[in-house]
Protein backbone atom coordinates (compact mmCIF):
# COMPACT_ATOMS: atom_id res chain seq x y z
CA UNK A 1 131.77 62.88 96.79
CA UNK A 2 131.01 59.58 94.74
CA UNK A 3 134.07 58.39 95.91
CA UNK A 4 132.96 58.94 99.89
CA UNK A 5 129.36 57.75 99.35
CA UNK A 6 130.17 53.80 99.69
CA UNK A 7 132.31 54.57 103.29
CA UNK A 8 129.44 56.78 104.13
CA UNK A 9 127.16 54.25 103.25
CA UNK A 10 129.26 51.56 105.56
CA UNK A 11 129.08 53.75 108.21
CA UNK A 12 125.21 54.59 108.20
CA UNK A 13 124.58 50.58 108.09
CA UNK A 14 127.45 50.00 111.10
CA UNK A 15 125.29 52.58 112.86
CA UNK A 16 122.10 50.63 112.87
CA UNK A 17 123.86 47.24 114.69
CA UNK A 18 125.24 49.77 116.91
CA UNK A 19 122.52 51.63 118.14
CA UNK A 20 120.58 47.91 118.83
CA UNK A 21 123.68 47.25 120.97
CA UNK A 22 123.59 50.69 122.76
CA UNK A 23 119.95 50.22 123.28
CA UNK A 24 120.07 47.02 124.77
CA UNK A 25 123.60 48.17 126.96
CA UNK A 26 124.13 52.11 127.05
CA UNK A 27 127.09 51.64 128.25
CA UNK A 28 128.57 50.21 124.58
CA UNK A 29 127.88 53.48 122.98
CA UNK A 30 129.92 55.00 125.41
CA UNK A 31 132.56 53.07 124.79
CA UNK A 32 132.48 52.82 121.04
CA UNK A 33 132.41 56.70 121.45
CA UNK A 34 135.72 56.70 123.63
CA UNK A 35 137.20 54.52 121.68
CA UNK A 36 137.44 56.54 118.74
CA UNK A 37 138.52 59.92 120.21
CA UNK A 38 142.23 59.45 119.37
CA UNK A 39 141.51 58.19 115.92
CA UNK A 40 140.26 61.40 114.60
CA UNK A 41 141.57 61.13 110.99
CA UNK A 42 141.33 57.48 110.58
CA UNK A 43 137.54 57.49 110.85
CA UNK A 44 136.90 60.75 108.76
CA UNK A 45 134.95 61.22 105.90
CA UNK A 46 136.02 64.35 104.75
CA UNK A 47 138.79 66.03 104.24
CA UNK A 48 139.99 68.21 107.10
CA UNK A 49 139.49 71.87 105.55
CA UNK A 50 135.70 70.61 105.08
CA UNK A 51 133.51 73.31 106.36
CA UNK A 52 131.20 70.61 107.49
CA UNK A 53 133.38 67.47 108.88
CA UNK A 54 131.33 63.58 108.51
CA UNK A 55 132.86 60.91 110.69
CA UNK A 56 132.05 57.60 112.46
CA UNK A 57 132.31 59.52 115.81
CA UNK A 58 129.52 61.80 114.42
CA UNK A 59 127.09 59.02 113.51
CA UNK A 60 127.87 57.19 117.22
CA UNK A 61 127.72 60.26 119.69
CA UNK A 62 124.21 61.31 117.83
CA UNK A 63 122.95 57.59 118.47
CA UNK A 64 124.52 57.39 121.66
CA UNK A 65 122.49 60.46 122.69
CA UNK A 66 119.49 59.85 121.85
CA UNK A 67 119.60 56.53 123.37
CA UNK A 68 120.50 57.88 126.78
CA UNK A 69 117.90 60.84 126.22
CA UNK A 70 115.28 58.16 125.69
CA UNK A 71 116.76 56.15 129.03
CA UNK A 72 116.09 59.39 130.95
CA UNK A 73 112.61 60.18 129.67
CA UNK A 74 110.93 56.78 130.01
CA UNK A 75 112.37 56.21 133.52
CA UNK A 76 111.48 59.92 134.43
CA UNK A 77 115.34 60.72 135.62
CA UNK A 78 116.33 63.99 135.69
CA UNK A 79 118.89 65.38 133.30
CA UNK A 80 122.07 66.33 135.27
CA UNK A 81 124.37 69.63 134.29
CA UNK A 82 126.50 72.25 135.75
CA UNK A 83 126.86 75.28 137.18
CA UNK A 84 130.37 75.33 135.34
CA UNK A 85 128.10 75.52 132.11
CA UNK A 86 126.91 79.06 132.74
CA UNK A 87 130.46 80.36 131.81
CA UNK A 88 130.77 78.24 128.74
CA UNK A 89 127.68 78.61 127.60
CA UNK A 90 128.35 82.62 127.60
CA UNK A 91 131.21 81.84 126.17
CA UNK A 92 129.01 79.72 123.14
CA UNK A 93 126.74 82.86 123.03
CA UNK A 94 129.45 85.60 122.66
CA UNK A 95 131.52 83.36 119.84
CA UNK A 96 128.08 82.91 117.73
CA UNK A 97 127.75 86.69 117.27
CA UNK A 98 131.27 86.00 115.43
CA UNK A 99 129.69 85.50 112.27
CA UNK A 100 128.74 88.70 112.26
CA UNK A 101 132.04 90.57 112.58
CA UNK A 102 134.48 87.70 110.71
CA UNK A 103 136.03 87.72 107.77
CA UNK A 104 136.98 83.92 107.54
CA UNK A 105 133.17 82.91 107.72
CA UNK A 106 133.99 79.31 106.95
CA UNK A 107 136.35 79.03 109.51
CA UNK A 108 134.15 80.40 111.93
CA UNK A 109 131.22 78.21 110.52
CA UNK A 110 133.66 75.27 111.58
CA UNK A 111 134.67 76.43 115.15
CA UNK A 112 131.24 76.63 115.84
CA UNK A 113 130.56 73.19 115.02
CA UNK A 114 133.28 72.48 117.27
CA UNK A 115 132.34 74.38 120.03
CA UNK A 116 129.18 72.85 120.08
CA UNK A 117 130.31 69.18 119.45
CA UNK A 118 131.60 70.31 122.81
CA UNK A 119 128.71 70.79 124.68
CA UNK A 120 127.11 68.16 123.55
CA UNK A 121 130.35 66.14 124.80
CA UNK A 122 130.16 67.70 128.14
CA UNK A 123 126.74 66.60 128.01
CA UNK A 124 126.23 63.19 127.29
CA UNK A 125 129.28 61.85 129.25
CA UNK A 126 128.39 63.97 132.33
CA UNK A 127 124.80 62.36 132.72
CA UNK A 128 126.55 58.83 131.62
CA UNK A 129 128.86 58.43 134.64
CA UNK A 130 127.18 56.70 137.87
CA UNK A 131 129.35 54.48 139.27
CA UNK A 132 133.02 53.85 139.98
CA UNK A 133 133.46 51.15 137.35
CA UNK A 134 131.99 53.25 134.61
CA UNK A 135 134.53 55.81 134.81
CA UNK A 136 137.89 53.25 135.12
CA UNK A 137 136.44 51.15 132.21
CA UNK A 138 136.34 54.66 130.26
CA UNK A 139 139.24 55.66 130.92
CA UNK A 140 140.91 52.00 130.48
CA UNK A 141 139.30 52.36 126.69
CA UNK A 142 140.53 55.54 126.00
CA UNK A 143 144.47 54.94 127.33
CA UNK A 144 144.04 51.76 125.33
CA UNK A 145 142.58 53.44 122.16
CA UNK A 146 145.83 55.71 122.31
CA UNK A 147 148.08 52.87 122.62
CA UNK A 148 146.95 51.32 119.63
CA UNK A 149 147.63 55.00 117.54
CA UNK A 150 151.12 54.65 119.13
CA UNK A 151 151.69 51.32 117.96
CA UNK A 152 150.14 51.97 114.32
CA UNK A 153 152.32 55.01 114.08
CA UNK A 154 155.14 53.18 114.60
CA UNK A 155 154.59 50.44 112.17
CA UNK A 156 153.70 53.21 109.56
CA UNK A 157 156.80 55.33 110.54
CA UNK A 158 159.17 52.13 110.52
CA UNK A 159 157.42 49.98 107.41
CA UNK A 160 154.55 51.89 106.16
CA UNK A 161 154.62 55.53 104.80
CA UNK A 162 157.73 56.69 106.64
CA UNK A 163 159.91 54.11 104.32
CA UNK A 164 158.78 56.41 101.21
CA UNK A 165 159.54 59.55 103.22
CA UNK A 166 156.05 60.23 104.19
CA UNK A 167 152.78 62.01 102.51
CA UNK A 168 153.91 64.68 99.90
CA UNK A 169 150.45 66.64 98.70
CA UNK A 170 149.14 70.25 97.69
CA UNK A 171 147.37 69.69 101.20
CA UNK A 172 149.98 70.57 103.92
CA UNK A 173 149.97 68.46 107.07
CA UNK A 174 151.69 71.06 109.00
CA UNK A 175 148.55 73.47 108.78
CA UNK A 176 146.83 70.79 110.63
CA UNK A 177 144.98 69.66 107.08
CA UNK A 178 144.94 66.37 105.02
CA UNK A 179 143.21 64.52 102.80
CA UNK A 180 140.63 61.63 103.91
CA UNK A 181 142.26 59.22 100.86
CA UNK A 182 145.95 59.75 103.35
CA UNK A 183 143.94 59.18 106.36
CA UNK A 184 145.94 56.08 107.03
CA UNK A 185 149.38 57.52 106.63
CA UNK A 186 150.71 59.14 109.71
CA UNK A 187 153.81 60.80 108.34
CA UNK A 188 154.43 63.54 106.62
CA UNK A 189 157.68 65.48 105.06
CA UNK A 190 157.93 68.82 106.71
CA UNK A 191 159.35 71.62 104.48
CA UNK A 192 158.62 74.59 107.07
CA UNK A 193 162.25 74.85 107.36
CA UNK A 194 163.43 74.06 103.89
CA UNK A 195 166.06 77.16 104.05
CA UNK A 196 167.28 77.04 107.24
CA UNK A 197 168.03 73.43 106.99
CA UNK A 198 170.67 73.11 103.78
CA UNK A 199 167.26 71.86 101.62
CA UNK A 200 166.35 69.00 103.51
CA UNK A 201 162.88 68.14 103.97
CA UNK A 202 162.17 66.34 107.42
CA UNK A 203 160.10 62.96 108.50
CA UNK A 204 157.34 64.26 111.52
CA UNK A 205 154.56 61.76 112.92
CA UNK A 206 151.65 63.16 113.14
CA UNK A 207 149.86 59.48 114.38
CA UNK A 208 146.05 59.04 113.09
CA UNK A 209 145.35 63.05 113.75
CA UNK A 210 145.47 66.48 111.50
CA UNK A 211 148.83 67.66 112.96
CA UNK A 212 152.05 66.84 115.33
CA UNK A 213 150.98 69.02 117.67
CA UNK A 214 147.74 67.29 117.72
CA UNK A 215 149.01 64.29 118.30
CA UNK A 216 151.50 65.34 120.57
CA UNK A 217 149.40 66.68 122.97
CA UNK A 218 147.23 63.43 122.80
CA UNK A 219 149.72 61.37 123.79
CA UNK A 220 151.15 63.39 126.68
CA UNK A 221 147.26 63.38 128.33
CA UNK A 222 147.76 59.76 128.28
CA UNK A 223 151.42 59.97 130.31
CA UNK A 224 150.02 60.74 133.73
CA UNK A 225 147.73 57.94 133.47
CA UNK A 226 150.55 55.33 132.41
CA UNK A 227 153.30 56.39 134.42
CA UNK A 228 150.66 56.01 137.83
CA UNK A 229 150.14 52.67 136.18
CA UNK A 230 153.20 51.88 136.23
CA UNK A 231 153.84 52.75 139.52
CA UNK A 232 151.23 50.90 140.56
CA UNK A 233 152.56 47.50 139.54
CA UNK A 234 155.77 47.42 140.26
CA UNK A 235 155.54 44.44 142.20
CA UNK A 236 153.94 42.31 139.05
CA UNK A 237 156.79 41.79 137.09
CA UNK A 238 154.71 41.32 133.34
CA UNK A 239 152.46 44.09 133.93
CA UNK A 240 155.33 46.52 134.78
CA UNK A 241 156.87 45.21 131.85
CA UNK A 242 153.95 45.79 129.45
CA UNK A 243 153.47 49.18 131.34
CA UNK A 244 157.32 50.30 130.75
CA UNK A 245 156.97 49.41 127.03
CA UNK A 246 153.93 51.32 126.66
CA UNK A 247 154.83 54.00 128.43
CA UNK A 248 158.41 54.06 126.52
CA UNK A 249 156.44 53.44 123.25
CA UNK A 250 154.41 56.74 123.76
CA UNK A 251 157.91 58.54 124.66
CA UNK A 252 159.15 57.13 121.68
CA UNK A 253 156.14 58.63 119.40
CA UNK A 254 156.70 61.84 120.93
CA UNK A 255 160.08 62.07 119.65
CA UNK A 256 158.87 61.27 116.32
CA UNK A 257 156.52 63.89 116.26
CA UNK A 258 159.78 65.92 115.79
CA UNK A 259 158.15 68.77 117.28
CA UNK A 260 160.44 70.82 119.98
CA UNK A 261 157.18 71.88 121.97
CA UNK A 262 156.08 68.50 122.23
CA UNK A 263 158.97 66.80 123.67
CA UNK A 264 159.69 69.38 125.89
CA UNK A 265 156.28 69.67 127.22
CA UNK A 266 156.28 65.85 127.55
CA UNK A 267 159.30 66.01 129.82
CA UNK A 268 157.67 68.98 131.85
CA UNK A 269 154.39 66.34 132.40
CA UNK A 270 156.58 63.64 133.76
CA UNK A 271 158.77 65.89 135.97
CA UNK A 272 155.44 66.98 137.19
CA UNK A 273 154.06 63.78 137.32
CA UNK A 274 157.05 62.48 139.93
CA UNK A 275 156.71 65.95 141.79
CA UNK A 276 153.27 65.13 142.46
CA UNK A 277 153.53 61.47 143.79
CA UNK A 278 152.15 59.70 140.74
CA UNK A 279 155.52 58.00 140.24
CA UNK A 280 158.24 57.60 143.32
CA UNK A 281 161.29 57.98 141.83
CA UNK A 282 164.59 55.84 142.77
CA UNK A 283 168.28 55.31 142.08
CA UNK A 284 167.57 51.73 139.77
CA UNK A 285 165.12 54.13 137.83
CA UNK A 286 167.56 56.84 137.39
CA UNK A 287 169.82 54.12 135.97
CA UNK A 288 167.13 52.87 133.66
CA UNK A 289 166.42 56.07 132.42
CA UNK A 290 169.66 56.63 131.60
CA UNK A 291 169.99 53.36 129.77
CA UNK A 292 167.32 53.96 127.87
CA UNK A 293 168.33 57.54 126.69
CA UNK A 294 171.43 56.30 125.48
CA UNK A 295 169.99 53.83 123.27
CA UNK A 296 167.58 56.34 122.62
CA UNK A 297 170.43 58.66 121.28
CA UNK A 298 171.34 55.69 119.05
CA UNK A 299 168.74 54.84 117.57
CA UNK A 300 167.63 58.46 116.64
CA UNK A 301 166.32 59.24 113.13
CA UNK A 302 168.14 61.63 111.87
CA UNK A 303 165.17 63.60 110.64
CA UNK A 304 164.83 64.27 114.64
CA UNK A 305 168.18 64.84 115.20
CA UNK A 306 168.47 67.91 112.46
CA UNK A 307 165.55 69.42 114.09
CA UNK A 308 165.56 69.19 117.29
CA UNK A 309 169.01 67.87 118.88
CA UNK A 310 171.15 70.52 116.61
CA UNK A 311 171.76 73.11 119.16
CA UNK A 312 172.09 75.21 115.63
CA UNK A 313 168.83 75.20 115.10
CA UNK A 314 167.48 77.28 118.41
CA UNK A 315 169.28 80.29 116.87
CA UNK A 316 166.23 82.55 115.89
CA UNK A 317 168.34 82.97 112.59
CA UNK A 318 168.45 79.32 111.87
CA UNK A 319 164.82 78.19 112.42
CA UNK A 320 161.77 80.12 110.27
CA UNK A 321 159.56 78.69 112.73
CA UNK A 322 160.80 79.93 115.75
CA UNK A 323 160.95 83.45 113.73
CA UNK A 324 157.47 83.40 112.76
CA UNK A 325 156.00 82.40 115.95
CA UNK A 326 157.37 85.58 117.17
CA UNK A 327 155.70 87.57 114.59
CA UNK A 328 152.76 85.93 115.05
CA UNK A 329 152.47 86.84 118.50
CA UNK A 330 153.57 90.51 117.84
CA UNK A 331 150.29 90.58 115.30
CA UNK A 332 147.89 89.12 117.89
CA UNK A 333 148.80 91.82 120.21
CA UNK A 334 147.82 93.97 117.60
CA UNK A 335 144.95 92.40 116.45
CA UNK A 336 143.36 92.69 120.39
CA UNK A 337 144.62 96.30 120.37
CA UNK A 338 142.26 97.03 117.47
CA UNK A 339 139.38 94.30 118.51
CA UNK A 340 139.42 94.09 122.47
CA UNK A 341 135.84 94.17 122.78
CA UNK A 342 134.27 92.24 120.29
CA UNK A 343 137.62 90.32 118.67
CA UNK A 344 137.58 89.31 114.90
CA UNK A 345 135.29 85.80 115.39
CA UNK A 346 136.47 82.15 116.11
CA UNK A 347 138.25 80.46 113.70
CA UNK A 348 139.43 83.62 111.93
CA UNK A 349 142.28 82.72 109.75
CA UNK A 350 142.64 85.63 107.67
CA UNK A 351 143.14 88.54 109.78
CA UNK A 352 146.96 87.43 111.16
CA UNK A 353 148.48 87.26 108.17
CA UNK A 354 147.27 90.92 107.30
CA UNK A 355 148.91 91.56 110.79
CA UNK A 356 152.32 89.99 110.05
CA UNK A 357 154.90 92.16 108.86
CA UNK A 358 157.57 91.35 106.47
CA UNK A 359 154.97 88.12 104.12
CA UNK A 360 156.48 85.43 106.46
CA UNK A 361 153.22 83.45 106.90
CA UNK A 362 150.74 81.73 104.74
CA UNK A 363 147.40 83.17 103.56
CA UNK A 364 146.23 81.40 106.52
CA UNK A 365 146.92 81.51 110.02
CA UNK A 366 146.31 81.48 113.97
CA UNK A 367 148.42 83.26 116.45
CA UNK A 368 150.00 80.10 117.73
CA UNK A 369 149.28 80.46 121.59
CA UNK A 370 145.76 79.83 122.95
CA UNK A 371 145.64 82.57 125.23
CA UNK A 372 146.19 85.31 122.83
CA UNK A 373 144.03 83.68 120.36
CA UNK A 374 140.35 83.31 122.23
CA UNK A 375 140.99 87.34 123.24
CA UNK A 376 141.23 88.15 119.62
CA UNK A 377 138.63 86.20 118.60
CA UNK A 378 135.93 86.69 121.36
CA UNK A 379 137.70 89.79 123.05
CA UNK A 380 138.05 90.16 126.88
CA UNK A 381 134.25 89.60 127.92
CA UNK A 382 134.55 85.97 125.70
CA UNK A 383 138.24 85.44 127.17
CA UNK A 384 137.35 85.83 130.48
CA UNK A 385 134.40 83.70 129.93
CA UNK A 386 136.08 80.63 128.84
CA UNK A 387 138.75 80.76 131.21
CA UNK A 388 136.99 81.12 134.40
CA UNK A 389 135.05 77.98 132.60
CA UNK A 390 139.04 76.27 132.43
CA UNK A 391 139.94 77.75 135.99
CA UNK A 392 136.77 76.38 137.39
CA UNK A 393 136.77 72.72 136.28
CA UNK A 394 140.46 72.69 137.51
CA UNK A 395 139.47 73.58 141.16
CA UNK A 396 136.85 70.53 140.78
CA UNK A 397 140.18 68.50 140.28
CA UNK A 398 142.20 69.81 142.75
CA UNK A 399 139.09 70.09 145.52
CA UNK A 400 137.85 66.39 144.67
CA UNK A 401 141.39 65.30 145.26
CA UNK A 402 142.05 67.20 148.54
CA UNK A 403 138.63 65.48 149.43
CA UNK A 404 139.23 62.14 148.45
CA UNK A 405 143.02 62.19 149.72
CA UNK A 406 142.21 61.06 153.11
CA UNK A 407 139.83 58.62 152.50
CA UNK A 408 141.29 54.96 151.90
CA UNK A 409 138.48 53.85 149.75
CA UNK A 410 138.70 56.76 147.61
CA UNK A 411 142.34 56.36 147.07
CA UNK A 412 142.29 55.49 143.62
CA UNK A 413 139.86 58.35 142.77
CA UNK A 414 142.54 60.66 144.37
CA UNK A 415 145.33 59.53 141.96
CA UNK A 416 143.26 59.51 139.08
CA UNK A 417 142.31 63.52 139.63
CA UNK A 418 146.28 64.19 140.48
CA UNK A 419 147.02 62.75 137.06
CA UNK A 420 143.78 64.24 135.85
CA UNK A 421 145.55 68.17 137.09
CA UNK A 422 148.99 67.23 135.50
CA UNK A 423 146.80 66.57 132.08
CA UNK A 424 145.05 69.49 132.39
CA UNK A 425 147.53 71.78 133.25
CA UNK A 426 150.44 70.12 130.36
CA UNK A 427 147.23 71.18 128.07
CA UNK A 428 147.39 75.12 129.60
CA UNK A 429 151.04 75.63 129.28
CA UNK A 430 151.38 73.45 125.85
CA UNK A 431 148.84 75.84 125.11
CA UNK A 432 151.61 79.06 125.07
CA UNK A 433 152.94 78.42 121.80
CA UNK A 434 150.18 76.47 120.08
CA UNK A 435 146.11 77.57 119.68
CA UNK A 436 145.39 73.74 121.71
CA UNK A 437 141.92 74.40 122.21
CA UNK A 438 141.01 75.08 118.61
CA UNK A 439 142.29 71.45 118.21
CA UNK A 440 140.05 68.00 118.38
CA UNK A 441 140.95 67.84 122.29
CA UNK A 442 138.59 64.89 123.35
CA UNK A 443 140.10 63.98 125.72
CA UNK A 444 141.19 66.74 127.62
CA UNK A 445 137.01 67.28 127.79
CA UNK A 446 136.91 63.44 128.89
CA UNK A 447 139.25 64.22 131.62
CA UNK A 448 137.40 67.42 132.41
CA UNK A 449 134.01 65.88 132.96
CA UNK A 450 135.54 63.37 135.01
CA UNK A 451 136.97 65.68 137.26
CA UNK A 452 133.35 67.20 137.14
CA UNK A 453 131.38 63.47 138.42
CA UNK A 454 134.23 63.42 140.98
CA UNK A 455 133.59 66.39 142.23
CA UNK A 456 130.34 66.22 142.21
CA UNK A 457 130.38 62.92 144.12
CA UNK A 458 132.77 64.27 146.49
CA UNK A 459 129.94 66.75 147.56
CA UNK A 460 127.76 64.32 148.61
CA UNK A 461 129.71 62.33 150.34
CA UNK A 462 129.66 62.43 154.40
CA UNK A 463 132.03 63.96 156.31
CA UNK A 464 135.17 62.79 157.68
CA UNK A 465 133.74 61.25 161.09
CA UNK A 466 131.52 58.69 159.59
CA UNK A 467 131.60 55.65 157.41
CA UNK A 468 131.70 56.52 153.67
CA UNK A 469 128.98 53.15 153.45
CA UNK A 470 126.64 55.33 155.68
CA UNK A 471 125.46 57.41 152.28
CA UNK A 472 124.94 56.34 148.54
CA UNK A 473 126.95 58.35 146.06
């Protein structure tokens, strides 16, 4: 703890100038906030199995809200929430009472904290957003934020702590854990597979978060977003440029997460993307793309190739972590069979590998798909609970959208909820073979309460036979 006490100590006294600035312009809080939502691990100050977690991001969302609690009280506004919050917050109430039936209280201890980091998320962003600018300037800072992990993970892939073949600990990166003194190393050597593949350990990003998965599924929140971007300026030559290398930059990363979930799911999100309209696809691009594969194929690490281009390696006998997912899911079932009402708490890590026949899994362990794991935590009254809350904040998105679509000076509010659905939904189906929503997902809650204002403004505005400047939003 010595050790921690002088960053601590840095971060207390970078609080003070920070909460002056917020004071003066809420808006700065809000963006220091946003800002640091992709760099989870870099601005830690604990490790990750902590059972309490102390970060920058702690010390500014805590100012930040009681800054814009204090705007609200002195100029008598009135605090804005949701009817959406009813669902989660039964959701909140059933997962408390999971102290009281788990058997992994720590882990539970820290769900909890997470769950409610949530709400207080929801929050502060939802009664932050007034005004068109507020919400592109967000967004803008968070897209840019993730940029900068892409471009830091590179350099420490290329020249940093990829040349010495990545972080080797006691603390395994692959169970979504690491130290806070390798917070700025981003990649790790994977030994999951060390049988199956002749001995070899293997490179895997995991960019300035706890896991490649995590970081995976940050980056393809932020494809939607770029690839409308880059649609957008296709008739400013430097910006489309800037745009493509960004947007191949974050394609890039997700191959080097070396994770076969991610890149699939990142192609899914881009075929869904150009299904959609955020991206109008034609014959130069195709020819591009191709291009760009090739040299893509060239330049390949070959800790990628040997896990995820060797066709070997999708026979069940060839990859231990194809094989234990399997298992994994065969225990959850069994877990809700036993604990449909009440499940075994959040955060549970010890009851799967009790579940798991044959020792293939650690001491501890999640059921690797998010469905499956809030029923056997919070059983069906819980699951049901949380994903009407999901279902519901998607048909904001999709009923803002079919709102805005016909308006021309809502137009960019339309695309922005289209890309905001293709986030959303990449988050669901990445979702089948990983527990997402246990992970730091910031921004898919960002994107969430967006679709929320926009909704919410697309309520109140007139209908379609008079002049959008007849009524303030």
């Amino acid at each position: 703890m010595a050790l921690r006490s002088p960053a601590i100590a840095l971060a207390m006294g970078l609080s003070i100038p920070i909460a002056i600035a917020t004071l003066r312009w809420p808006f700065f809080g809000f963006a220091f906030l946003t800002f640091l939502l992709p760099l989870e691990r870099i601005q830690r100050f604990t490790d990750d199995t902590s059972e309490f977690t102390i970060s920058i991001m702690r010390f500014v969302a805590l100012g930040t809200l009681a800054v814009l609690m204090l705007y609200r009280i002195t100029r008598k506004e009135r605090i804005i929430w949701d009817k959406s919050w009813i669902l989660y917050g039964g959701y909140v109430i059933i997962a408390s009472f999971g102290l009281f039936v788990s058997s992994d209280v720590g882990g539970t201890k820290r769900a909890l904290g997470t769950i409610g980091a949530n709400c207080i998320f929801l929050f502060m962003y939802l009664n932050f957003f007034r005004t068109r600018k507020q919400i592109y300037a967000i967004l803008g800072i968070w897209i840019g934020a993730s940029l900068l992990a892409v471009l830091y993970s590179t350099y420490d892939w290329h020249l940093g702590s990829g040349r010495d073949e990545g972080i080797q600990t006691e603390v395994d990166p692959g169970k979504g854990a690491q130290t806070t003194e390798n917070r700025w190393s981003t990649v790790w050597q994977d030994r999951a597979e060390w049988e199956t593949l002749g001995g070899h350990a293997l490179r895997r990003s995991m960019g300035p978060t706890s896991h490649a998965a995590v970081y995976g599924i940050n980056m393809i929140m932020t494809l939607p977003f770029l690839i409308y971007l880059l649609q957008r300026s296709q008739r400013q030559i430097w910006r489309m440029t800037a745009l493509a290398s960004a947007l191949g930059l974050t394609l890039y990363n997700v191959m080097l997460t070396n994770t076969r979930a991610v890149m699939l799911q990142a192609a899914l999100t881009c075929a869904l993307c150009i299904g959609l309209g955020l991206f109008k696809i034609r014959t130069f691009h195709l020819l591009i793309g191709i291009v760009v594969a090739g040299i893509g194929l060239l330049l390949m690490p070959p800790d990628v190739y040997n896990r995820i281009l060797d066709i070997e390696n999708y026979d069940l006998e060839n990859s231990a972590a194809m094989r234990v997912r399997i298992e994994y899911w065969k225990a959850g079932m069994r877990i809700i069979n036993d604990n449909w009402l009440v499940g075994m708490g959040v955060g549970n890590e010890y009851e799967i590998p009790k579940y798991v026949k044959g020792g293939l899994t650690a001491e501890k362990s999640t059921v690797h798909n998010t469905f499956l794991q809030f029923f056997l935590e919070v059983g069906v009254f819980g699951w049901l609970l949380f994903y009407s809350f999901v279902g519901t904040l998607l048909y904001y998105a999709n009923k803002a959208a079919r709102t805005f679509k016909p308006r021309p000076d809502w137009q960019l509010e339309y695309k922005i909820l289209v890309a905001i659905q293709v986030a959303m939904v990449s988050v669901l189906t990445f979702g089948l073979q990983v527990d997402v929503f246990l992970f730091p997902l910031k921004g898919w809650w960002l994107l969430a309460t967006i679709a929320t204002v926009l909704y919410r403004w697309s309520q109140a505005l007139p209908t379609l036979d008079e002049s959008v400047e007849t009524r303030k939003v």
